[in-house]
Protein backbone atom coordinates (compact mmCIF):
# COMPACT_ATOMS: atom_id res chain seq x y z
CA UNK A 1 369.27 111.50 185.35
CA UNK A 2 365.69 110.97 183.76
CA UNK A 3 364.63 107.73 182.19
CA UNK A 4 365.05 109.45 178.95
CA UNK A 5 368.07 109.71 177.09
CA UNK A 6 368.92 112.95 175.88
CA UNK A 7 366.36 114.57 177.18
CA UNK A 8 366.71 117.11 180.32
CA UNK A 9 363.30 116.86 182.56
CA UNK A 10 362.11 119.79 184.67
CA UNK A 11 359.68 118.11 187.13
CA UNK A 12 357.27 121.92 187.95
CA UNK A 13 355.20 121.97 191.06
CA UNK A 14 353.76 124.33 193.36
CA UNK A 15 350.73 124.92 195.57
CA UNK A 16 347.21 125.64 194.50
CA UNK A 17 347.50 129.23 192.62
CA UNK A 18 351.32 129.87 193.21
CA UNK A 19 351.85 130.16 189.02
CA UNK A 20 352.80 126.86 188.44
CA UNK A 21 351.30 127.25 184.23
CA UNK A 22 352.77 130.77 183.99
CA UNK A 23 356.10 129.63 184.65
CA UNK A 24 355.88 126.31 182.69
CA UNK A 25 354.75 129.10 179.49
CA UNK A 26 357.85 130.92 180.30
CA UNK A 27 360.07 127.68 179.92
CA UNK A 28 358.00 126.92 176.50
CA UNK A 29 358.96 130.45 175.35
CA UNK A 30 362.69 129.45 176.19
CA UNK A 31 362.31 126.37 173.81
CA UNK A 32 361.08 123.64 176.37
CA UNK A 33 358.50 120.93 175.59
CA UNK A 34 355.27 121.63 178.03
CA UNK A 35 353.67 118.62 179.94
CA UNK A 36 350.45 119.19 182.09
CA UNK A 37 350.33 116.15 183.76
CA UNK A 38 346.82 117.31 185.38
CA UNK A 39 345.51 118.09 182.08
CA UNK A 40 346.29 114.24 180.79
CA UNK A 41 344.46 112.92 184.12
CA UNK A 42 341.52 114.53 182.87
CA UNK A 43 342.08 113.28 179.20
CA UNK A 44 342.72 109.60 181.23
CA UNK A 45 339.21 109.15 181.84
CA UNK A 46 337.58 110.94 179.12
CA UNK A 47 334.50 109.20 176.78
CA UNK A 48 336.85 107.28 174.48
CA UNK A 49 340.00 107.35 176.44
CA UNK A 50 341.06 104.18 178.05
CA UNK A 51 340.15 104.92 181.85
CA UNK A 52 336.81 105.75 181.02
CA UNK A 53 335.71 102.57 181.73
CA UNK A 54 337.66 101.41 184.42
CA UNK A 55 335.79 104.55 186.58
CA UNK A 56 332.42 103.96 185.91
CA UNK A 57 332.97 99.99 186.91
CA UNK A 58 335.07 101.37 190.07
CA UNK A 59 333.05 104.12 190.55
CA UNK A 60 329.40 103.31 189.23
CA UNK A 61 327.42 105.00 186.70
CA UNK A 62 326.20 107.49 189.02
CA UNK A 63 329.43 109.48 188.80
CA UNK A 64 328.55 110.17 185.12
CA UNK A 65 326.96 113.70 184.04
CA UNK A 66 324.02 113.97 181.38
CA UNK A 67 326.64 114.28 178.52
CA UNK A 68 328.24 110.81 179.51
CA UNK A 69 330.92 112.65 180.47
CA UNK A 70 332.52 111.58 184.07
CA UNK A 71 331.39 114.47 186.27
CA UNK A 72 334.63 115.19 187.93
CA UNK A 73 333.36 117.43 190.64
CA UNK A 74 331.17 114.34 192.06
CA UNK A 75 334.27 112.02 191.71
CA UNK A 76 336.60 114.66 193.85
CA UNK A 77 333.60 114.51 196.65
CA UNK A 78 333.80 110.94 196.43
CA UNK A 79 337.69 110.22 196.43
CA UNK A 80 338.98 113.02 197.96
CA UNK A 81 337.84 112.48 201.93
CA UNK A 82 338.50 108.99 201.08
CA UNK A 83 342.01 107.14 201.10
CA UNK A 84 341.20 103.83 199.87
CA UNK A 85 338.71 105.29 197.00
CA UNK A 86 341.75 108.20 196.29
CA UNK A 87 344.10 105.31 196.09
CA UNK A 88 341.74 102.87 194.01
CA UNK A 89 341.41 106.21 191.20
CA UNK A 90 345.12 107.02 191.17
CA UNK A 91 345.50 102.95 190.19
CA UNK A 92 343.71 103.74 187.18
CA UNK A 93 345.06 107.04 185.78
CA UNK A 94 348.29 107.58 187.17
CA UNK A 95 349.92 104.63 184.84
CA UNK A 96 347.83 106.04 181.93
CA UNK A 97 349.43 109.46 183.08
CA UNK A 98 352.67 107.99 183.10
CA UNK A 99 351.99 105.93 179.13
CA UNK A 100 351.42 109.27 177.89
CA UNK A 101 354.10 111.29 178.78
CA UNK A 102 356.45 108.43 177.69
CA UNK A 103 354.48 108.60 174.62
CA UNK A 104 354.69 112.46 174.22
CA UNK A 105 358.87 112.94 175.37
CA UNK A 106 359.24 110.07 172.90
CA UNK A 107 357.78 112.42 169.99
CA UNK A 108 359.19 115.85 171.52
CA UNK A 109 361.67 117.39 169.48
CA UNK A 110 363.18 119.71 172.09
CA UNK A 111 365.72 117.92 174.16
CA UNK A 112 364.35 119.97 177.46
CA UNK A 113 360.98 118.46 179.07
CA UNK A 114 358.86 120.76 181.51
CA UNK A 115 356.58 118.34 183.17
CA UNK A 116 353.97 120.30 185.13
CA UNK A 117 352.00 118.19 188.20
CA UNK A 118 350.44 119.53 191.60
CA UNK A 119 351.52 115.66 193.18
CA UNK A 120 354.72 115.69 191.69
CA UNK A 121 356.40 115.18 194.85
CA UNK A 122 354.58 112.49 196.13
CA UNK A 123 354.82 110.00 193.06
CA UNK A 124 357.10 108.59 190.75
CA UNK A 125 357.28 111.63 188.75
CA UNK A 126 359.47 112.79 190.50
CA UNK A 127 362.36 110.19 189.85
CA UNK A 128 362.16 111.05 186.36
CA UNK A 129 362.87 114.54 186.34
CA UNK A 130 366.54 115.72 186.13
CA UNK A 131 365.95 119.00 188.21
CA UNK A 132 362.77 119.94 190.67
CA UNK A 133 361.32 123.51 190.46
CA UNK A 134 358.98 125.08 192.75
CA UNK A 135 356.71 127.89 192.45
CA UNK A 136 356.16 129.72 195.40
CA UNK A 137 353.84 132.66 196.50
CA UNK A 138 351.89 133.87 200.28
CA UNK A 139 348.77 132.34 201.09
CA UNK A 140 347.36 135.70 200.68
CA UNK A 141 347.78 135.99 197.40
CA UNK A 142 346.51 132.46 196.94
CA UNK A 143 343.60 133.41 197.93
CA UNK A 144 343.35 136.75 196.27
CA UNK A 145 344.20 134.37 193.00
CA UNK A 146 341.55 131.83 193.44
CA UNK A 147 339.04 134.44 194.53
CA UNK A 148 339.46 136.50 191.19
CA UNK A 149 340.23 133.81 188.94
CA UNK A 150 337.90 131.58 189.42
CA UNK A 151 335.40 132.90 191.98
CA UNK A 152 335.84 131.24 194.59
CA UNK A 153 334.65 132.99 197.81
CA UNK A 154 337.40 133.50 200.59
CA UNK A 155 336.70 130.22 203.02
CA UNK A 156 336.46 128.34 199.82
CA UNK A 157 339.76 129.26 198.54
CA UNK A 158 341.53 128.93 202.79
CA UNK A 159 339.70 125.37 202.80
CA UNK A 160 341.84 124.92 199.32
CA UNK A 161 345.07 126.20 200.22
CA UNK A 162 344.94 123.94 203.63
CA UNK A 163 343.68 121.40 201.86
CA UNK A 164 347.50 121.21 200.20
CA UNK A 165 350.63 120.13 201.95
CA UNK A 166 352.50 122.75 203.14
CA UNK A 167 354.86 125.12 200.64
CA UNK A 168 357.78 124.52 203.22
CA UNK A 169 358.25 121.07 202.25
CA UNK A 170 358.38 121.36 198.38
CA UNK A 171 360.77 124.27 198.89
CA UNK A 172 363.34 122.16 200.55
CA UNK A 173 363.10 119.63 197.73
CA UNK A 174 363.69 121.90 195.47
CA UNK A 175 366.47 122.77 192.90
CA UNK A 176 365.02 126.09 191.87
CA UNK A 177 362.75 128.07 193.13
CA UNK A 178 360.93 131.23 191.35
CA UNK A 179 358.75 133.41 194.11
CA UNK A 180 355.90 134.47 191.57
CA UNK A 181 354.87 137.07 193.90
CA UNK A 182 355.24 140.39 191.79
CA UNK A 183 355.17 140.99 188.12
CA UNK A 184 355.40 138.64 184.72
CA UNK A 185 358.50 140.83 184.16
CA UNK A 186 360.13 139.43 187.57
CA UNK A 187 358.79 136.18 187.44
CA UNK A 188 360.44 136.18 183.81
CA UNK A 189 363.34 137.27 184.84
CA UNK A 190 363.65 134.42 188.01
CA UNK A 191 362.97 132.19 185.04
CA UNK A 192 365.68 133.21 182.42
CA UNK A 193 368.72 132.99 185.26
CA UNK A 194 367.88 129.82 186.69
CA UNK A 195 367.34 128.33 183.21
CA UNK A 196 371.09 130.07 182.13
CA UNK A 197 371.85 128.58 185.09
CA UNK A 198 370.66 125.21 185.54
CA UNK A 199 370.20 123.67 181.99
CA UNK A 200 372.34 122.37 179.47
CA UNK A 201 372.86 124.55 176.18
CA UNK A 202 369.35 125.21 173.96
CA UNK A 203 369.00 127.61 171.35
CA UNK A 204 366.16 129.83 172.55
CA UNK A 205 363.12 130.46 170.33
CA UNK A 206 362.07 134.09 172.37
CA UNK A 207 362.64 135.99 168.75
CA UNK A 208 363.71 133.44 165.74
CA UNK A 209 363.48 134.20 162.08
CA UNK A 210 365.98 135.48 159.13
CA UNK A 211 364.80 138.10 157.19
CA UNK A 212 363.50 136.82 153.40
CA UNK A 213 365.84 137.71 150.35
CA UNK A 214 363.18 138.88 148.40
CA UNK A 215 362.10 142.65 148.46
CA UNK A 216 358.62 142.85 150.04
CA UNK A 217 358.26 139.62 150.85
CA UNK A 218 356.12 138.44 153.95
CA UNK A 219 357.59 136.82 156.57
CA UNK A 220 356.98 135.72 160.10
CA UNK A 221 358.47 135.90 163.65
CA UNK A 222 357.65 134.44 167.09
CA UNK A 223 357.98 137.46 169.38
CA UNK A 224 359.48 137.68 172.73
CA UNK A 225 358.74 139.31 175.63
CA UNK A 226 361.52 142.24 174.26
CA UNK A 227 359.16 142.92 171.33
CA UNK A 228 355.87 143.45 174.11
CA UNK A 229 356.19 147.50 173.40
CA UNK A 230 356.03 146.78 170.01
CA UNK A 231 352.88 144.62 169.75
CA UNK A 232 351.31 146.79 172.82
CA UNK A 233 351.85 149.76 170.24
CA UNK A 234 350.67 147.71 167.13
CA UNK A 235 347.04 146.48 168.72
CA UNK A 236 346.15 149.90 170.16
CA UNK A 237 347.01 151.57 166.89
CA UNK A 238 345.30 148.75 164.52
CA UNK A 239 342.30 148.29 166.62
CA UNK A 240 341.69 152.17 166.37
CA UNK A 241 342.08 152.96 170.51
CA UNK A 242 339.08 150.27 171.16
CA UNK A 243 342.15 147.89 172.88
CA UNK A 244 344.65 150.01 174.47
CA UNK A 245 347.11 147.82 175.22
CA UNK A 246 350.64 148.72 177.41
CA UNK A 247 353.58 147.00 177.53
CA UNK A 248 352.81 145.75 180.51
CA UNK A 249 349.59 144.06 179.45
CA UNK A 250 351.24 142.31 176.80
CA UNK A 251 354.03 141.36 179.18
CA UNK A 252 351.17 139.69 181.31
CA UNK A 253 349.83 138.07 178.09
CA UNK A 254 353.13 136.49 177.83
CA UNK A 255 352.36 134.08 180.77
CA UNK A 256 349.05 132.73 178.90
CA UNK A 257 350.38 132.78 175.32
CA UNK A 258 353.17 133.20 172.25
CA UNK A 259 352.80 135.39 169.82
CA UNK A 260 353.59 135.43 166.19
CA UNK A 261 354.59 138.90 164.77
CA UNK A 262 354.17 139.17 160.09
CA UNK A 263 356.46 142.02 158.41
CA UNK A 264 357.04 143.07 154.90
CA UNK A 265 360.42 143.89 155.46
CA UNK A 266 360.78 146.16 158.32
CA UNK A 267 357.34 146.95 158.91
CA UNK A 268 354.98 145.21 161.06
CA UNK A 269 351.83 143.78 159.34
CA UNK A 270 349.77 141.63 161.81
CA UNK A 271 349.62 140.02 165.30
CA UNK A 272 348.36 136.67 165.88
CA UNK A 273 348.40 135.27 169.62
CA UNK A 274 347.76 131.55 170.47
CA UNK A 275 348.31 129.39 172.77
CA UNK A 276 348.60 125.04 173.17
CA UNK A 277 346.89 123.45 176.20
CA UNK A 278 346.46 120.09 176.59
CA UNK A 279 347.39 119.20 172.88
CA UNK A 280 344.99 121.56 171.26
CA UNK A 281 346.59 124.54 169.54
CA UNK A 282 344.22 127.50 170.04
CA UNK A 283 344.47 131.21 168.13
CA UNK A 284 342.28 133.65 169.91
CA UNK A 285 343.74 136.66 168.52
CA UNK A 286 344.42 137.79 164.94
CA UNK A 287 344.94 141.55 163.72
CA UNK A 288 346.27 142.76 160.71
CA UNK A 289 347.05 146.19 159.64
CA UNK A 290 345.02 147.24 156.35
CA UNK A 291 348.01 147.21 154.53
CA UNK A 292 348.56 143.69 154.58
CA UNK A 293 347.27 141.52 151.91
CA UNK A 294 344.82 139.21 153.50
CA UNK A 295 345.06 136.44 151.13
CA UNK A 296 348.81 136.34 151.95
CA UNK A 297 348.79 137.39 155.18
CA UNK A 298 346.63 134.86 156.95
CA UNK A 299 348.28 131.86 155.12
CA UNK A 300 351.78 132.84 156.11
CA UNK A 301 350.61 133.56 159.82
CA UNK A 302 348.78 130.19 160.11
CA UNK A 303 351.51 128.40 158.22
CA UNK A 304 353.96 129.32 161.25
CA UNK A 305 351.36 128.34 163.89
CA UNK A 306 350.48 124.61 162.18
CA UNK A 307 354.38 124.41 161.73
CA UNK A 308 354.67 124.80 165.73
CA UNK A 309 351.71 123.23 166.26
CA UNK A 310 353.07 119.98 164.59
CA UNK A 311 356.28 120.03 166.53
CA UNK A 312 354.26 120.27 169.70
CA UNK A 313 352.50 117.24 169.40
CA UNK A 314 348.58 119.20 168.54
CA UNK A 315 345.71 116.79 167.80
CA UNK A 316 344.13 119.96 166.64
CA UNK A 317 343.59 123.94 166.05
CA UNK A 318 341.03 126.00 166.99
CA UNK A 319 340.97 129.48 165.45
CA UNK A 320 338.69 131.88 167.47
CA UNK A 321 337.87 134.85 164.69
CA UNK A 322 336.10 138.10 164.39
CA UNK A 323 333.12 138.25 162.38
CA UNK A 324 335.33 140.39 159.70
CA UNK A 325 337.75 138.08 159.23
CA UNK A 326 335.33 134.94 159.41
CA UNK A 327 333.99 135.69 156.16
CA UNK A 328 336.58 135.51 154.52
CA UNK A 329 335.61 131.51 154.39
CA UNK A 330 337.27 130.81 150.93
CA UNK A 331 340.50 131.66 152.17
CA UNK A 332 340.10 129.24 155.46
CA UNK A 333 339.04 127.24 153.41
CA UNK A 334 342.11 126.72 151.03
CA UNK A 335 344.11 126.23 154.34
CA UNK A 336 341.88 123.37 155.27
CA UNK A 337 339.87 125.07 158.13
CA UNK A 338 335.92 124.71 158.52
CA UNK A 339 333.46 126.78 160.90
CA UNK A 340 332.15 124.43 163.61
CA UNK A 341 330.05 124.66 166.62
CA UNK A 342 331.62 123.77 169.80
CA UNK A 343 329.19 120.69 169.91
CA UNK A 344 330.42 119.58 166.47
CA UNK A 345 333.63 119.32 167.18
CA UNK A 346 333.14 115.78 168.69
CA UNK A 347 336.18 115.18 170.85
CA UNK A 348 335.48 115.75 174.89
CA UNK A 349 339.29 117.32 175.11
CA UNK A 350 338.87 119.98 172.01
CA UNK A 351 335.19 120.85 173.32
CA UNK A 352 336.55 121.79 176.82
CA UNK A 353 339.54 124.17 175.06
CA UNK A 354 337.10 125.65 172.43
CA UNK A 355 334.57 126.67 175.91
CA UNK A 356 337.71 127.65 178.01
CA UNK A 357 339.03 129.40 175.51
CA UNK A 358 336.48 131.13 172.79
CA UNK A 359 336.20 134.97 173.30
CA UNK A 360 332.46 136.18 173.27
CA UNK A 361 331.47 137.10 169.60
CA UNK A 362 333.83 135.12 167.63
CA UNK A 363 333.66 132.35 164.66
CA UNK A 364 334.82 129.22 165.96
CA UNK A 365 337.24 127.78 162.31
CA UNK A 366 339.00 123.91 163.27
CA UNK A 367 341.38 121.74 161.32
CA UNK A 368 342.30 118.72 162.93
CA UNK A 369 346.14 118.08 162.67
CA UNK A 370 346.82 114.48 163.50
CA UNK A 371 344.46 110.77 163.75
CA UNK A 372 346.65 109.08 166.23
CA UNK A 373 345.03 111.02 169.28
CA UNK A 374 347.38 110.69 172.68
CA UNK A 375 345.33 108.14 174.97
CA UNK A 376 342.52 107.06 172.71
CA UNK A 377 342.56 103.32 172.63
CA UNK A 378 343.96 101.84 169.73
């Protein structure tokens, strides 16, 4: 049983590149509450946050890049052939780790938890969690991952696959395990029977909305991966053959993002994708058809994703717009969003998602959602 009441815990792990975030997406779109325990060991000893300062008198100033940030590529060379340094970091973030997860299953409305963590296995994680799953796929396709994704050359990405304990061991531990070998739609479908399976009774949130009363009316529903012929068919058509999008595609999008489908009625009026990483709600993709009322349209649409947004715990939202819909700063505006640059934006953690994140030749719009900012010191 976890150490939270009422709450079911999925404790997610996996090897470097075996699809550990596409399957914790896939739980989200089945109504779970997403942890990335990684991510928060990152926001642990960011400018501000309350490790900060415990690394740079651990570490020394050295470890710090020109931006004051802490240059975490230096601090892996420095920790990572070393035990007692390795051990001396984890002192410092893992019970900051641990504070903020307690903080953010406190807050979570959902009464399933998917905490995410490469080291879940080896640290007290993993007595909190009600049920272990594993992600599993060859070491050839690790590699072929981390050599596309983010170009790595091929001895770099063997070193980092032996660098790991071996898959064998986290399969035995586990209660589930989902080989993400082929496509989204198998992986998905690994996903849905062990969760009918394995945890307790949640209403599922992969299509949810009721139809409005009133005739021609605009209203708003998050989209499963049944409706991914449908919004394939909507973005090639709206986007006039420049995206050609299959169902397929969109089923692959599924692993990265949700997406929020507007009607009037029975007819489909716009497509807005987004995603939330590391407490920062992010919309990178907005179409509408011409028939849809823009001053209507965009409120309704970003109504639903703030409304999400809240219930997921978001510091933030970044919008990432086209220069057509950008200028339409009045109504953004009147919704409380601003145009920023990405070095305005002033918090380390929403700087990282608006560069990971921002498409090339977009409009970067932010509205900032909540004060009390998950390990910030008080």
């Amino acid at each position: 049983m976890s150490r939270w009441p009422g709450k079911y815990v999925i404790g997610l792990t996996g090897n470097i590149a075996t699809g550990k975030s596409v399957v914790r997406k896939m739980l989200e779109h089945l109504g779970a509450y997403g942890i990335d325990a990684d991510a928060l060991s990152h926001r642990a000893i960011a400018p501000g946050a309350p490790g900060y300062q415990q690394v740079i008198d651990t570490f020394g100033k050295w470890i710090l890049a020109p931006d004051g940030q802490v240059d975490r590529q230096k601090l892996a060379r420095l920790v990572f052939p070393d035990a007692e340094a390795l051990a001396s970091l984890e002192a410092i973030i893992h019970p900051l780790v641990r504070e903020a997860i307690d903080v953010l299953v406190g807050r979570a409305k959902s009464p399933v938890i998917v905490i995410e963590a490469i080291k879940l296995l080896e640290g007290e994680l993993k007595s909190y969690c009600d049920a272990i799953w594993v992600t599993h796929a060859s070491p050839e396709l690790q590699e072929a991952r981390l050599v596309e994704r983010r170009n790595l050359s091929p001895e770099e990405a063997r070193n980092r696959i032996a660098a790991q304990g071996a898959q064998e061991a986290k399969i035995k531990a586990a209660d589930v395990v989902i080989f993400n070998e082929a496509s989204f739609e198998k992986t998905w479908e690994q996903v849905l029977a062990a969760w009918k399976r394995t945890v307790p009774a949640i209403e599922t949130v992969t299509s949810s909305a009721t139809e409005p009363a009133t005739k021609g009316e605009l209203w708003v529903s998050r989209a499963g991966p049944a409706e991914a012929e449908q919004i394939a068919q909507f973005v090639t058509r709206v986007s006039g053959g420049a995206r050609r999008l299959s169902r397929m595609d969109v089923m692959a999008a599924f692993g990265e993002k949700a997406f929020l489908l507007l009607f009037s009625e029975d007819t489909l009026l716009g497509v807005l994708g987004w995603q939330v990483e590391n407490l920062v709600a992010r919309v990178d993709d907005v179409l509408l058809d011409d028939a849809a009322p823009l001053d209507a349209a965009l409120p309704a649409m970003m109504t639903a994703v703030e409304e999400a947004s809240h219930d997921l715990l978001c510091e933030a939202i970044l919008v990432f717009l086209p220069p057509e819909l950008a200028r339409h700063q009045a109504v953004w505006q009147e919704m409380g969003y601003s145009p920023r640059a990405v070095k305005d934006l002033g918090v380390s953690a929403w700087q990282e998602a608006a560069v990971e994140s921002m498409p090339p030749g977009t409009v970067l719009f932010f509205k900032q959602l909540r004060r009390d900012r998950v390990l910030r010191p008080v």
